[in-house]
Protein backbone atom coordinates (compact mmCIF):
# COMPACT_ATOMS: atom_id res chain seq x y z
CA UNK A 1 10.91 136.57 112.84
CA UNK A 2 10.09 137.98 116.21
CA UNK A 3 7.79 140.78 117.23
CA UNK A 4 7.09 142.32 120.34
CA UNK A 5 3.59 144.99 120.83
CA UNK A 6 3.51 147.24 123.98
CA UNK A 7 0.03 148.21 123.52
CA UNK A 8 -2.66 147.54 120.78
CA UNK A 9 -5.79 150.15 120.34
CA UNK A 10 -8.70 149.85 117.82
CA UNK A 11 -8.88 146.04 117.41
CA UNK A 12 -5.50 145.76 116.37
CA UNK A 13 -5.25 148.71 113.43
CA UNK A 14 -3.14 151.23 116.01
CA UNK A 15 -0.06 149.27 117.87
CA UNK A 16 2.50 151.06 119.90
CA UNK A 17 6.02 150.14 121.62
CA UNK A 18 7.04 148.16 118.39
CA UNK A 19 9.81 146.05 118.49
CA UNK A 20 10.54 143.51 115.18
CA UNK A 21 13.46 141.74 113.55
CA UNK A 22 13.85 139.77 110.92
CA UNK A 23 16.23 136.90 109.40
CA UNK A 24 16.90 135.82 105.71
CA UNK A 25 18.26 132.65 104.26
CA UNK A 26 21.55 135.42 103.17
CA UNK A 27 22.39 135.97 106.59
CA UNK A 28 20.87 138.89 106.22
CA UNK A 29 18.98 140.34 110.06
CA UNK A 30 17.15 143.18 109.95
CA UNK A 31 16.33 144.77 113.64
CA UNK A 32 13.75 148.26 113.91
CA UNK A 33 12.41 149.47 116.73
CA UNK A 34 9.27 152.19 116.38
CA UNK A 35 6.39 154.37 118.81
CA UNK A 36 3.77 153.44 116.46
CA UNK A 37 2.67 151.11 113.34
CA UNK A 38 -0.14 149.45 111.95
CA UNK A 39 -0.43 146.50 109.33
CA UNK A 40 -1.46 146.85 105.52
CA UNK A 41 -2.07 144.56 102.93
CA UNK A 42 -0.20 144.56 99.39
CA UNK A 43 -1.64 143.05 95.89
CA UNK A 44 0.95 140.31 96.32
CA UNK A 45 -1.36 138.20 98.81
CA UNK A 46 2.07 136.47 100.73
CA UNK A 47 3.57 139.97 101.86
CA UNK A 48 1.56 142.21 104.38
CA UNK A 49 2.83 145.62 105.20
CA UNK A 50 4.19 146.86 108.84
CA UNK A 51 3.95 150.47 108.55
CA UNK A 52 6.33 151.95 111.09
CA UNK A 53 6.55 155.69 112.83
CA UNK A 54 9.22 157.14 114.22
CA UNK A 55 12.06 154.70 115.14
CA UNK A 56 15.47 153.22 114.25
CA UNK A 57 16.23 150.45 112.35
CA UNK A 58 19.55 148.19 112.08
CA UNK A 59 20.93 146.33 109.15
CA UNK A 60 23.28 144.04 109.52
CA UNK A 61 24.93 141.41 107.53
CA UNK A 62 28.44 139.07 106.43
CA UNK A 63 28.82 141.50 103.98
CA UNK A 64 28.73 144.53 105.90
CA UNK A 65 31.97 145.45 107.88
CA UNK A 66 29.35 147.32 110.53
CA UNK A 67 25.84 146.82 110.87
CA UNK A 68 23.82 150.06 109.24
CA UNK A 69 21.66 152.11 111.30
CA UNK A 70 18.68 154.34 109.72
CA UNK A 71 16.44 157.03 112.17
CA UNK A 72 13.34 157.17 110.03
CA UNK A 73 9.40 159.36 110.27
CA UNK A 74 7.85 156.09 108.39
CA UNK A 75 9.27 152.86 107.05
CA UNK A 76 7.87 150.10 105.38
CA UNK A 77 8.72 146.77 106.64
CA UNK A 78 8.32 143.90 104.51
CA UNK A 79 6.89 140.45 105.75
CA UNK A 80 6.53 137.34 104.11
CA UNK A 81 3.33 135.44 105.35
CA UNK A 82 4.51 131.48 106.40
CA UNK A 83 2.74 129.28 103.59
CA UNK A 84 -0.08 127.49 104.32
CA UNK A 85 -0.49 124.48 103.89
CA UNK A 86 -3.38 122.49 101.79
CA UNK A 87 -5.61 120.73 104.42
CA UNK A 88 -5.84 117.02 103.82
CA UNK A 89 -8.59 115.92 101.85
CA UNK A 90 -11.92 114.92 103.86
CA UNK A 91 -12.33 111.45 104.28
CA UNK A 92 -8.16 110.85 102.99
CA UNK A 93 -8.03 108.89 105.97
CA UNK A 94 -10.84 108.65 108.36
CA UNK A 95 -13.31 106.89 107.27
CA UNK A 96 -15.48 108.92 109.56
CA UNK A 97 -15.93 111.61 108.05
CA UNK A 98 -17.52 110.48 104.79
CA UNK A 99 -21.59 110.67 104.64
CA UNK A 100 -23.60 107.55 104.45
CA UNK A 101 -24.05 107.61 100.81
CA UNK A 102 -19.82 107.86 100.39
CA UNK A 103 -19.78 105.19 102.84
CA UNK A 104 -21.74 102.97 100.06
CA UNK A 105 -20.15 103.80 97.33
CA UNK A 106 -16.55 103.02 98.50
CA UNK A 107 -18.21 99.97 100.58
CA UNK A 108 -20.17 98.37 97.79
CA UNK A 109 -19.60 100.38 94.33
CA UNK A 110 -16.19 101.32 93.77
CA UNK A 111 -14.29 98.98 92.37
CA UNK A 112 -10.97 100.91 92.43
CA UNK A 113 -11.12 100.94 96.19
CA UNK A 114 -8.56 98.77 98.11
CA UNK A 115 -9.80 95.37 100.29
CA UNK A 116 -9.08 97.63 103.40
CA UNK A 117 -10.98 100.69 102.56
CA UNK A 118 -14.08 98.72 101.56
CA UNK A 119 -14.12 95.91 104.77
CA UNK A 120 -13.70 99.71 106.52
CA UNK A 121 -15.85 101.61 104.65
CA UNK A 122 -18.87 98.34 105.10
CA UNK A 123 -17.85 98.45 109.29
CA UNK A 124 -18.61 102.19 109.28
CA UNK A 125 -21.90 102.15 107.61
CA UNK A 126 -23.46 98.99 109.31
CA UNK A 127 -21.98 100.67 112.78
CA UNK A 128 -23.92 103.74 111.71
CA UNK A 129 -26.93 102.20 111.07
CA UNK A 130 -27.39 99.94 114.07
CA UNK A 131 -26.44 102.53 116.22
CA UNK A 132 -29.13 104.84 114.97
CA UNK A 133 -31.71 101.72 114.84
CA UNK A 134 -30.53 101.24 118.49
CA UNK A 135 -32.20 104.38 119.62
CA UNK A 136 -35.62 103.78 118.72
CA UNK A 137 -35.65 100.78 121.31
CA UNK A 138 -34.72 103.36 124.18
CA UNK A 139 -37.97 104.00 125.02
CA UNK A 140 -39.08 100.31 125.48
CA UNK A 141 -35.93 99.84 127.44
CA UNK A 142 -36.37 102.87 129.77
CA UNK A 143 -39.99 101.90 130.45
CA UNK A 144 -38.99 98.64 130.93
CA UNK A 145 -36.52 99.51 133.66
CA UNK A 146 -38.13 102.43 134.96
CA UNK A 147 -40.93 100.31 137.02
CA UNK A 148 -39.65 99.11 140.23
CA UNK A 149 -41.39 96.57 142.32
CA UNK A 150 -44.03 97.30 145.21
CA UNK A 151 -43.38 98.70 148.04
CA UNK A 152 -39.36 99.84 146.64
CA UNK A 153 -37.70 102.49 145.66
CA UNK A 154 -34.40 101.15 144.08
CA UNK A 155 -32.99 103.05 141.11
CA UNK A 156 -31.57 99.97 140.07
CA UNK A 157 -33.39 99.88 136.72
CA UNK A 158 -31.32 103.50 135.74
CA UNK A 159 -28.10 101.80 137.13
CA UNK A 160 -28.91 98.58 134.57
CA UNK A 161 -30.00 100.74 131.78
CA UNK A 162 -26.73 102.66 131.32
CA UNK A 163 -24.52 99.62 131.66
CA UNK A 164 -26.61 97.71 128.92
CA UNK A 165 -26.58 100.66 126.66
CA UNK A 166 -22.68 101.33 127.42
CA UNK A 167 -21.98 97.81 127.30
CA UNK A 168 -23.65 97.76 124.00
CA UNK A 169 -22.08 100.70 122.18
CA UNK A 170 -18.49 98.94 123.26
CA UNK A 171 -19.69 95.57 121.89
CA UNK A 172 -20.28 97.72 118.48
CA UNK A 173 -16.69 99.20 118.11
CA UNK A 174 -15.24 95.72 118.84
CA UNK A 175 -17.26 94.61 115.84
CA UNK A 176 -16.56 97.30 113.80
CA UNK A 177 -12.73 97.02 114.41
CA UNK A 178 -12.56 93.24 113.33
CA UNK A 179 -15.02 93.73 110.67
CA UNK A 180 -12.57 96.09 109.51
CA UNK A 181 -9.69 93.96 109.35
CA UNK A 182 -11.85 91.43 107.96
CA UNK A 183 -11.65 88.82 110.43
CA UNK A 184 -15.97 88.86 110.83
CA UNK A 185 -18.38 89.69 107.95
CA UNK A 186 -19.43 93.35 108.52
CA UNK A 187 -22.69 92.53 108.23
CA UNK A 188 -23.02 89.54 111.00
CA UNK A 189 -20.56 91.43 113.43
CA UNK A 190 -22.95 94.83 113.54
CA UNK A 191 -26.64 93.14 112.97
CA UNK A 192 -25.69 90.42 115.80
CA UNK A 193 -26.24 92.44 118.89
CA UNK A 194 -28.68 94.54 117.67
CA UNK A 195 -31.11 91.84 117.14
CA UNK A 196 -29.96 89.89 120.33
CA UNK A 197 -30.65 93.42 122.39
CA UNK A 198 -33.85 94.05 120.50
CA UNK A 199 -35.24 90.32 121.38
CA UNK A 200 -34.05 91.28 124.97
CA UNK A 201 -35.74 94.72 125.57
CA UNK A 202 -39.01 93.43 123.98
CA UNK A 203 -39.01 90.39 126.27
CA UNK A 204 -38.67 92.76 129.05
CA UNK A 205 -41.39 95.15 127.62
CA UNK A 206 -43.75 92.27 127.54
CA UNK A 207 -42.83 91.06 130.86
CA UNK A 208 -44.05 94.21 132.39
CA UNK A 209 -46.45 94.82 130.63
CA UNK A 210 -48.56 91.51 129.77
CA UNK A 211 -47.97 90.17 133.18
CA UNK A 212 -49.58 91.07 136.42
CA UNK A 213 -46.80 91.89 138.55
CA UNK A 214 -43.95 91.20 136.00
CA UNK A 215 -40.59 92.40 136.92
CA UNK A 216 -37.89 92.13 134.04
CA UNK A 217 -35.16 92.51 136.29
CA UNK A 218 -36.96 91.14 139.47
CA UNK A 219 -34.21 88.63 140.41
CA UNK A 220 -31.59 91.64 140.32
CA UNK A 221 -33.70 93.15 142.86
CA UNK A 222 -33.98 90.36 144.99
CA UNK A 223 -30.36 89.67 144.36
CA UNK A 224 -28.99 93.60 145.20
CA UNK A 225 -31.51 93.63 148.37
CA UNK A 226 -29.71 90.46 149.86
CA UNK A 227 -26.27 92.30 149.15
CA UNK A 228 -27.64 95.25 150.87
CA UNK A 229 -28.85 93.71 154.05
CA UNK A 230 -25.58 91.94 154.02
CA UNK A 231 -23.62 95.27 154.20
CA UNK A 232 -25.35 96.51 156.49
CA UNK A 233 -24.96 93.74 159.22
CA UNK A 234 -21.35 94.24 158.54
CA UNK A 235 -21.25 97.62 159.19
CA UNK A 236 -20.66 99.19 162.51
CA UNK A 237 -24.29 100.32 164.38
CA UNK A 238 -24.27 103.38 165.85
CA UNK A 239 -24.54 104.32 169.34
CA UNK A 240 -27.13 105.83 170.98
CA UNK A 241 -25.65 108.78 173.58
C-alpha cells in the first residue's frame, strides 16, 4: 500500500492532498486520488476506514480489458491493518529480564528447567547480588581514596577509584559468562572478588584511619610523582622573551 498526505490539520482527524493505492494478492490495484479524508474505525478491529471527498479513483485489474475510472463526492476505502505480531514472552530468552525471585526458582527449584537455563539463571542472581552488596562498600572506598597526602593535591585517589570499581564490574561479567557455561561454580566465580575487594577496601579504610599518617595508596603517589618530574625534565622549558 502507499499513501501520500499534503497537509494534516486537527491532530491528524482532517488530511488534505490525498493520494493512496492499493494491491491485492488477485492482481487486483486500486489507485484514488481525493482534496480531503479522514480515518474511521469499523467493528471489525483489522479494517480502518479512509473516508475520501471529492476525487477519482482507478480500478484496474487482469481481468479488466481497461482499467475503470469512478469521479466520486465520498468513497469509502477499505484498509486492512498489517497483523501484529505476539511479542515474545518476557524472560523467553534473556535471562535478564526475570526478577530475583524467577531467577531462584528456575536457578534452584524447577526441575523441568534445562542444565543451561539453571547454570544461567544461578550466574544472574549471584551477579545481581554481589553487585548490589558491592555498593555498600563505596563509601569506605571513596573515603579511603579521597584523602591525599600533606602538602598534595593529586586527584589520583578519583583516578584509582574508577578503575577498581570498572575493573571490578568487568571481572563480574567474566564470571558470570563462565559460570554460565558451567566451566566455574556460580557461586565461587561471583562471591570471589567480592570478598577479595571487600578485604581490600577495609584494609585501606583502616590504614587511614587507625594510622597516623596512613596513606592506602601512598606508594602510588610516590610512584606517579617520580613519573611526573620525569616528564617534565623531558619536556621542552620555555623561554623567557
Amino acid at each position: 500500500m502507499t499513501l501520500r498526505i499534503d497537509k494534516s490539520e486537527h491532530r491528524g482527524t482532517q488530511l488534505h492532498g490525498i493520494f493512496v493505492q492499493a494491491d491485492d494478492k488477485n492482481g487486483m490495484s486500486v489507485a484514488a486520488t481525493a482534496e480531503h479524508g479522514r480515518f474511521l474505525s469499523t467493528d471489525d478491529p483489522d479494517v480502518i476506514l479512509f473516508r475520501l471527498e471529492r476525487g477519482r479513483l482507478i480500478q484496474d485489474s487482469p481481468k479488466f480489458t481497461t482499467p475503470r475510472t469512478l469521479s466520486f463526492d465520498l468513497y469509502d476505502f477499505p484498509i486492512n491493518l498489517p497483523r501484529v505480531d505476539p511479542f515474545r514472552q518476557r524472560g523467553h530468552e534473556e535471562l535478564e529480564e526475570l526478577t530475583l525471585p524467577e531467577l531462584v526458582r528456575v536457578g534452584y527449584l524447577s526441575p523441568t528447567a534445562s542444565r543451561e537455563d539453571r547454570l544461567g539463571a544461578q550466574a544472574n542472581l549471584h551477579f545481581r547480588i554481589v553487585e548490589v552488596l558491592m555498593m555498600l562498600m563505596l563509601p569506605l572506598l571513596a573515603v579511603s581514596l579521597a584523602v591525599p597526602p600533606k602538602r598534595s593535591s593529586s586527584a589520583l585517589g578519583i583516578f584509582v577509584g574508577i578503575v577498581i570499581v570498572v575493573a571490578y564490574h568487568k571481572v563480574n561479567q567474566w564470571a558470570e559468562g563462565a559460570a554460565a557455561r558451567g566451566k566455574i561454580e556460580p557461586v565461587i566465580a561471583m562471591w570471589t572478588p567480592l570478598i577479595v575487594l571487600c578485604v581490600l577496601i577495609y584494609w585501606m579504610y583502616h590504614v587511614l584511619a587507625h594510622k597516623p599518617g596512613g596513606q592506602p595508596i601512598g606508594a602510588l603517589e610516590k610512584g606517579f610523582s617520580r613519573v611526573g618530574k620525569m616528564v617534565r625534565r623531558l619536556l621542552p622549558k620555555a623561554q623567557t622573551a
